[in-house]
Every structure is written in structure tokens, then in C-alpha cells.
N, C-alpha and C. Protein backbone atom coordinates (compact mmCIF):
# COMPACT_ATOMS: atom_id res chain seq x y z
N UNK A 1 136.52 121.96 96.77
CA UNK A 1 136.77 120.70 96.11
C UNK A 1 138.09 120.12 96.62
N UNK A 2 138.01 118.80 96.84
CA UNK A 2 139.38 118.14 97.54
C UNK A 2 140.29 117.59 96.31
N UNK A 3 141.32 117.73 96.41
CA UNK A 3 142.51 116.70 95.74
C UNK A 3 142.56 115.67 96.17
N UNK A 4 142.39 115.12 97.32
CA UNK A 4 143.28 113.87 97.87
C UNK A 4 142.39 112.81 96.97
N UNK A 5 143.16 111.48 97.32
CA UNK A 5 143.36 110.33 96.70
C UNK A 5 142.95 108.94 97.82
N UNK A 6 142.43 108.19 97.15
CA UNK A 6 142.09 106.93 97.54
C UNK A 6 142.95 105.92 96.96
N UNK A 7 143.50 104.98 97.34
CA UNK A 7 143.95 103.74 97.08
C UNK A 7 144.07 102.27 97.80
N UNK A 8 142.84 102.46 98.61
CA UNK A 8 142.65 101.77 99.32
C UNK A 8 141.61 100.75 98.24
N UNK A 9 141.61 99.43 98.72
CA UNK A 9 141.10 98.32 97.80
C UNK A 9 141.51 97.92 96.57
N UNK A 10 142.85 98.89 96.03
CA UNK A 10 142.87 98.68 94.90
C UNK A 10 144.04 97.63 94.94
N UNK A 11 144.34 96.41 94.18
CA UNK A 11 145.00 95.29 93.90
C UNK A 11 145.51 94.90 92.56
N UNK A 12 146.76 94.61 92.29
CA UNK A 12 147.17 94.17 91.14
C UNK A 12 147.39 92.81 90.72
N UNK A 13 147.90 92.71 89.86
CA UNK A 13 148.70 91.06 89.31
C UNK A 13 149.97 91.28 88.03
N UNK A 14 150.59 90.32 88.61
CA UNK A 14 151.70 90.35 87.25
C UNK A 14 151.47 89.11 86.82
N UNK A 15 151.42 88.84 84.91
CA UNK A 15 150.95 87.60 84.66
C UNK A 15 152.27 86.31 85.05
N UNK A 16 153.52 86.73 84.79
CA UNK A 16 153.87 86.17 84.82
C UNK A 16 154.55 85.21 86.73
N UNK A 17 153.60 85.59 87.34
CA UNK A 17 153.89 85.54 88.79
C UNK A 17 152.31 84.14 89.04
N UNK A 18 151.36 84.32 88.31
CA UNK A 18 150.44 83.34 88.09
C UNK A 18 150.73 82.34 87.72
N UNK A 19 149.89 80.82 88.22
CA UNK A 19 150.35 79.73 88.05
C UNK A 19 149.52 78.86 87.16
N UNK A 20 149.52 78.57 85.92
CA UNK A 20 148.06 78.62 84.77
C UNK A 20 147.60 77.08 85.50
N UNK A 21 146.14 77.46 85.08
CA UNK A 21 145.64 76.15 84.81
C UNK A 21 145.30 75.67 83.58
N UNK A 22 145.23 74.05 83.16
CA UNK A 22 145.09 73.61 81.43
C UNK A 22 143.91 73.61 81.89
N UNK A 23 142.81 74.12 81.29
CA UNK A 23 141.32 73.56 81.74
C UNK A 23 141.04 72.73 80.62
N UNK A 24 141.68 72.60 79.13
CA UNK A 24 141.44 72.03 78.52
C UNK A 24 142.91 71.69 77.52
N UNK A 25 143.04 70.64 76.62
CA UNK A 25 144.78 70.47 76.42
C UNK A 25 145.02 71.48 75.29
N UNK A 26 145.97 72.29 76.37
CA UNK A 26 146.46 73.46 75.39
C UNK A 26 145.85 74.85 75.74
N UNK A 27 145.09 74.28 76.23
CA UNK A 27 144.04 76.31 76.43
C UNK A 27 144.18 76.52 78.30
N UNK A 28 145.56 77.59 78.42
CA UNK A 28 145.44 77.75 79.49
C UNK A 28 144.69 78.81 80.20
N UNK A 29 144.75 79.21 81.46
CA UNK A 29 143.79 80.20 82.11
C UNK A 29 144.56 80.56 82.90
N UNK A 30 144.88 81.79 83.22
CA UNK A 30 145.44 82.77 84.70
C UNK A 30 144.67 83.80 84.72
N UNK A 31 144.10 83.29 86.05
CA UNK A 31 143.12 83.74 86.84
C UNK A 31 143.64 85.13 88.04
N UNK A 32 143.65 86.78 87.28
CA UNK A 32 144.36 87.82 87.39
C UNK A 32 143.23 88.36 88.75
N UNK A 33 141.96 88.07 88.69
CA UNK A 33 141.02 88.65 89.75
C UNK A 33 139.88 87.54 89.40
N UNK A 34 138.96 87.54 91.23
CA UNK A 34 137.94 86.53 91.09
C UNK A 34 137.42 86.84 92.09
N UNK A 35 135.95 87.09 92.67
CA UNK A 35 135.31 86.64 93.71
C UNK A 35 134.10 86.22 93.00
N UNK A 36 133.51 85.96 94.36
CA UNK A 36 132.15 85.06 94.43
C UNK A 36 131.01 85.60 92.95
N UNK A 37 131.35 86.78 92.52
CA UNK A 37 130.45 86.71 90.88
C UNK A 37 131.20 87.41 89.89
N UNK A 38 132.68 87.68 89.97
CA UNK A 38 133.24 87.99 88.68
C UNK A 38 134.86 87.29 88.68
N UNK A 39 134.83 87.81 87.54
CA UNK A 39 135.93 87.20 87.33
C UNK A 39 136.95 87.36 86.43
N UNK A 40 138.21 87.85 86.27
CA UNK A 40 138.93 88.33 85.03
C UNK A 40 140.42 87.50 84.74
N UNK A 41 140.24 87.15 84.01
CA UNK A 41 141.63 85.77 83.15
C UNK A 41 142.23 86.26 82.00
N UNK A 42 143.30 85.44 81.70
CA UNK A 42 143.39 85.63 80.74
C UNK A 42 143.65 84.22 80.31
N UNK A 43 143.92 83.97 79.08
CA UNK A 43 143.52 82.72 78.56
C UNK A 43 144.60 82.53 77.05
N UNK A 44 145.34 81.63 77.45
CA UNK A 44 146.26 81.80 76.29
C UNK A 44 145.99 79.95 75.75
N UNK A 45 145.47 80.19 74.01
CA UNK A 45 145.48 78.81 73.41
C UNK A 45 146.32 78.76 72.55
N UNK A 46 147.27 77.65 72.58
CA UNK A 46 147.58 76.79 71.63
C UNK A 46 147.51 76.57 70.25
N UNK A 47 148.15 76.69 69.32
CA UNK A 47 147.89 76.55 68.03
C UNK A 47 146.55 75.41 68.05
N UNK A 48 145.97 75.16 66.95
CA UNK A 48 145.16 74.16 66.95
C UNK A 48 144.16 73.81 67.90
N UNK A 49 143.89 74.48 68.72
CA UNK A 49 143.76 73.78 70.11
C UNK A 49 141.75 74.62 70.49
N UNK A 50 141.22 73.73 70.93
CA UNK A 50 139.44 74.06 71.34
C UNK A 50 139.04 73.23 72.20
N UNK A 51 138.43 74.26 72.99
CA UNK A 51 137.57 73.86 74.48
C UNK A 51 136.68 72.32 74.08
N UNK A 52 136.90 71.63 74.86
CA UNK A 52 136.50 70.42 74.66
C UNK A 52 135.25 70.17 75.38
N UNK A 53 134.70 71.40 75.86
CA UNK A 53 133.27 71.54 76.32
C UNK A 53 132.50 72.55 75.75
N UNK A 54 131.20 72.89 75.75
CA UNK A 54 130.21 74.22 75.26
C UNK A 54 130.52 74.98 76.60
N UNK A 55 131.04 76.47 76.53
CA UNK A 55 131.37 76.98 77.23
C UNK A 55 129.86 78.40 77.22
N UNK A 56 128.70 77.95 77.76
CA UNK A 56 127.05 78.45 78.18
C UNK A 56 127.61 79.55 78.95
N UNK A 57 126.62 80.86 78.73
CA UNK A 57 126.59 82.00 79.93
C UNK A 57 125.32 82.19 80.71
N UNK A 58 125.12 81.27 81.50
CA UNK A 58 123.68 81.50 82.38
C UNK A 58 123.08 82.29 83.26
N UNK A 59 124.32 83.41 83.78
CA UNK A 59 124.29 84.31 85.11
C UNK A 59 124.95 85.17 84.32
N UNK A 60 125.92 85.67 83.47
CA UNK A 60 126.53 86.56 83.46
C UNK A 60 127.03 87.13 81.88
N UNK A 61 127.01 88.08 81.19
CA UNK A 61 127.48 88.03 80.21
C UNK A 61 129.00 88.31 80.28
N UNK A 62 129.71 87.32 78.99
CA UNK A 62 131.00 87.79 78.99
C UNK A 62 132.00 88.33 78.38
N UNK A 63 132.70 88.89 79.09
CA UNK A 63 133.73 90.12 77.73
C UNK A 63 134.74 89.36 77.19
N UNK A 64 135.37 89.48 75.94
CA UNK A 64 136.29 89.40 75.41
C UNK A 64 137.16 90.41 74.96
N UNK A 65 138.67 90.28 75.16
CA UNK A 65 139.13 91.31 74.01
C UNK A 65 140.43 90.73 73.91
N UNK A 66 140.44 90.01 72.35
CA UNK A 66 141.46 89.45 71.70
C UNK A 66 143.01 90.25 71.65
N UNK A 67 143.96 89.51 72.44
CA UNK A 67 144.84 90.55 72.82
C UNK A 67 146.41 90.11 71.55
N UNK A 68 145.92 89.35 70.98
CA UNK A 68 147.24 88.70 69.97
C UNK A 68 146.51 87.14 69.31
N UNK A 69 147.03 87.26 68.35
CA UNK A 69 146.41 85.91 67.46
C UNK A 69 145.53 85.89 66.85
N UNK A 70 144.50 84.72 66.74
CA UNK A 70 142.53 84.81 66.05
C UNK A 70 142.33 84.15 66.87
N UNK A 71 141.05 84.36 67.48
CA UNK A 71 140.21 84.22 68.46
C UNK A 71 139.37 83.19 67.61
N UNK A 72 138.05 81.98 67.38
CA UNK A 72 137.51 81.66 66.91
C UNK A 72 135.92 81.28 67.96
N UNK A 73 135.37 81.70 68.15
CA UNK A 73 134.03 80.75 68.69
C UNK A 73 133.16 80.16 68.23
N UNK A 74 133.66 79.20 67.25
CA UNK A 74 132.66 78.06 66.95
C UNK A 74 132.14 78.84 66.15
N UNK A 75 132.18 80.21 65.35
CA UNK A 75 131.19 80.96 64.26
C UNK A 75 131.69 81.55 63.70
N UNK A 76 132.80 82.41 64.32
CA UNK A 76 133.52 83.54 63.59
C UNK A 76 135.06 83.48 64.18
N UNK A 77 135.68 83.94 63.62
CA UNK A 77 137.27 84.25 63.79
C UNK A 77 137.20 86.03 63.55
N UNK A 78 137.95 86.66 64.97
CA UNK A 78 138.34 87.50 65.76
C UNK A 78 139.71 87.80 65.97
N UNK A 79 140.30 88.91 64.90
CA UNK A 79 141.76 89.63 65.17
C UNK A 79 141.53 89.92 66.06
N UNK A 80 143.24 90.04 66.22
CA UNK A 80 144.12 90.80 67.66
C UNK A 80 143.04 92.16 67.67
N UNK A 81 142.44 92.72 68.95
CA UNK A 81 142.12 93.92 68.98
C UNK A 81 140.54 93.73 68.62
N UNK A 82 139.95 92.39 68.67
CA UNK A 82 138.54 92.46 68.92
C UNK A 82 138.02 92.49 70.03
N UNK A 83 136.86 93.09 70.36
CA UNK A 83 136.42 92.54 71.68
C UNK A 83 134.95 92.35 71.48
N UNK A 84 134.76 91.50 72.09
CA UNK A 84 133.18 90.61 71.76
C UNK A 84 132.76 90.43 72.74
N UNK A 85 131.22 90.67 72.95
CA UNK A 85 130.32 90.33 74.25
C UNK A 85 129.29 89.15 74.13
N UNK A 86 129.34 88.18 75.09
CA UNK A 86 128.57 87.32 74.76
C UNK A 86 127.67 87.25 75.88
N UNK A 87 126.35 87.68 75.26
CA UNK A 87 125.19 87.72 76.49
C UNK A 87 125.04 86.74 77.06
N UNK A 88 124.24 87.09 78.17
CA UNK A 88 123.79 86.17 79.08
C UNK A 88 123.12 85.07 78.16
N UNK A 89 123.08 84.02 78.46
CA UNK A 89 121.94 83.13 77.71
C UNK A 89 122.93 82.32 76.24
N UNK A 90 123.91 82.85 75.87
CA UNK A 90 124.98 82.53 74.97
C UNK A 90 125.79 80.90 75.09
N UNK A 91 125.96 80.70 74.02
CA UNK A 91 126.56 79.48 74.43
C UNK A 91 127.68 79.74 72.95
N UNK A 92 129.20 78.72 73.44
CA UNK A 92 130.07 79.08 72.18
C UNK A 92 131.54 77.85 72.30
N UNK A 93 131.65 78.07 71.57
CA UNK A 93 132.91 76.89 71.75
C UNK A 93 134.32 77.45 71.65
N UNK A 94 134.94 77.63 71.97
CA UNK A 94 136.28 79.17 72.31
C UNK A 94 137.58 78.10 71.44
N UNK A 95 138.31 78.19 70.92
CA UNK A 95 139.38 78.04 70.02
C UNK A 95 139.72 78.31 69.67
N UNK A 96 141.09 78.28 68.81
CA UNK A 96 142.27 78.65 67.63
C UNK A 96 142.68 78.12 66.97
N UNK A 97 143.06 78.56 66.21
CA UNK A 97 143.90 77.66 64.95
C UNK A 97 145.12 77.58 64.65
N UNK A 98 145.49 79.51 64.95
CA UNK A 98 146.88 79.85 64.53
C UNK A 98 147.56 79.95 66.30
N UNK A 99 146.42 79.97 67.32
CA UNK A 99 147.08 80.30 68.68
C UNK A 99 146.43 81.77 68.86
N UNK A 100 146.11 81.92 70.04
CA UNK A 100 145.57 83.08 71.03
C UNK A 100 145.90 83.64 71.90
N UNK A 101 146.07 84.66 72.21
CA UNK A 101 145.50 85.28 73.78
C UNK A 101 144.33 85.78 74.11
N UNK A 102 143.71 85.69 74.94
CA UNK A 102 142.71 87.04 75.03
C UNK A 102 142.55 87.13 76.20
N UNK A 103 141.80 88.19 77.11
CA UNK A 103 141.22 88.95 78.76
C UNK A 103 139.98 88.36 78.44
N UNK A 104 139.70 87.78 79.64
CA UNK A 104 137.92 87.68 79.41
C UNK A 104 137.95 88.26 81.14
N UNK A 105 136.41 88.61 80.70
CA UNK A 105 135.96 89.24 82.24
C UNK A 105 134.28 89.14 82.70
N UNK A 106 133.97 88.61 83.68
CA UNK A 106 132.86 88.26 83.84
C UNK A 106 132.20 89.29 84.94
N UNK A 107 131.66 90.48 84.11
CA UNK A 107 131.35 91.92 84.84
C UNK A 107 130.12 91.56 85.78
């Protein structure tokens, strides 16, 4: 049996070295990893503040895990330390009230 080690392919991020985007006013996105079918962010909202579009999963289901604040999707409100999967085929409206963080990841 071998010991040795691989670390080849493996890549990091520091958040604060990312440059956010508003995709919507107040709900930003830094985009930590991405290719052509996944994708992992994190997503910090705004007091008060909701996606001003239906945010549909047609290809992929997606992870959540509420990392500080309440999470809300249009149904339920989600403490710090939830994590929620929203299947493929899902549709939801992502917001806050009191302000958020959360990781989403599109496996």
C-alpha cells in the first residue's frame, strides 16, 4: 500500500480576493468555482432584499447551506446552519429579511 499524495488539480479561493457581482439590488454573488456544468458561490443578501426573478432548476439540482442570517425561499425561512436541496425541476424565489449568507453549489 502507498502513502504518497496527489495535489495536482486541486485549486482554492479566498473570498475576500473575489470581485462580487449585484445580480440583483442587494443580493450579491462570488463566484469561488465554475465550469461549463457546476458551479459554487456564495451569495451574501442584504437586509430586506429578494431576487427580482424566479430563480427555476432545469439541469441541475441545487445545494444550499445557510452560513449566517435566515435564508427565506418564497416558503420557508432557514437558520444559520441549514442546508436545503432543491431538485431539479424546482423553482423558488431566494431572499431575506434580516440579511444572509449562504454556499450554493450546483453538483
Amino acid at each position: 500500500m502507498s502513502n504518497s499524495v496527489n495535489y495536482k488539480g486541486i485549486t482554492s479561493s479566498v473570498l475576500d480576493g473575489i470581485k462580487p457581482i449585484e445580480i440583483s439590488k442587494g443580493i450579491f454573488q462570488y463566484i469561488l468555482w465554475e465550469n461549463d456544468k457546476k458551479l459554487s458561490a456564495i451569495y451574501k443578501f442584504d437586509k430586506n432584499t429578494k431576487l427580482d426573478f424566479v430563480d427555476s432548476h432545469t439541469m441541475y439540482d441545487e445545494h444550499i447551506f445557510v452560513m449566517s442570517g435566515v435564508f427565506n425561499n418564497g416558503d420557508k425561512y432557514y437558520e444559520e446552519g441549514s442546508y436545503i436541496i432543491n431538485p431539479k425541476g424546482t423553482v423558488h424565489i431566494p431572499q431575506s429579511t434580516e440579511g444572509c449568507t449562504v454556499l450554493v453549489t450546483f453538483p
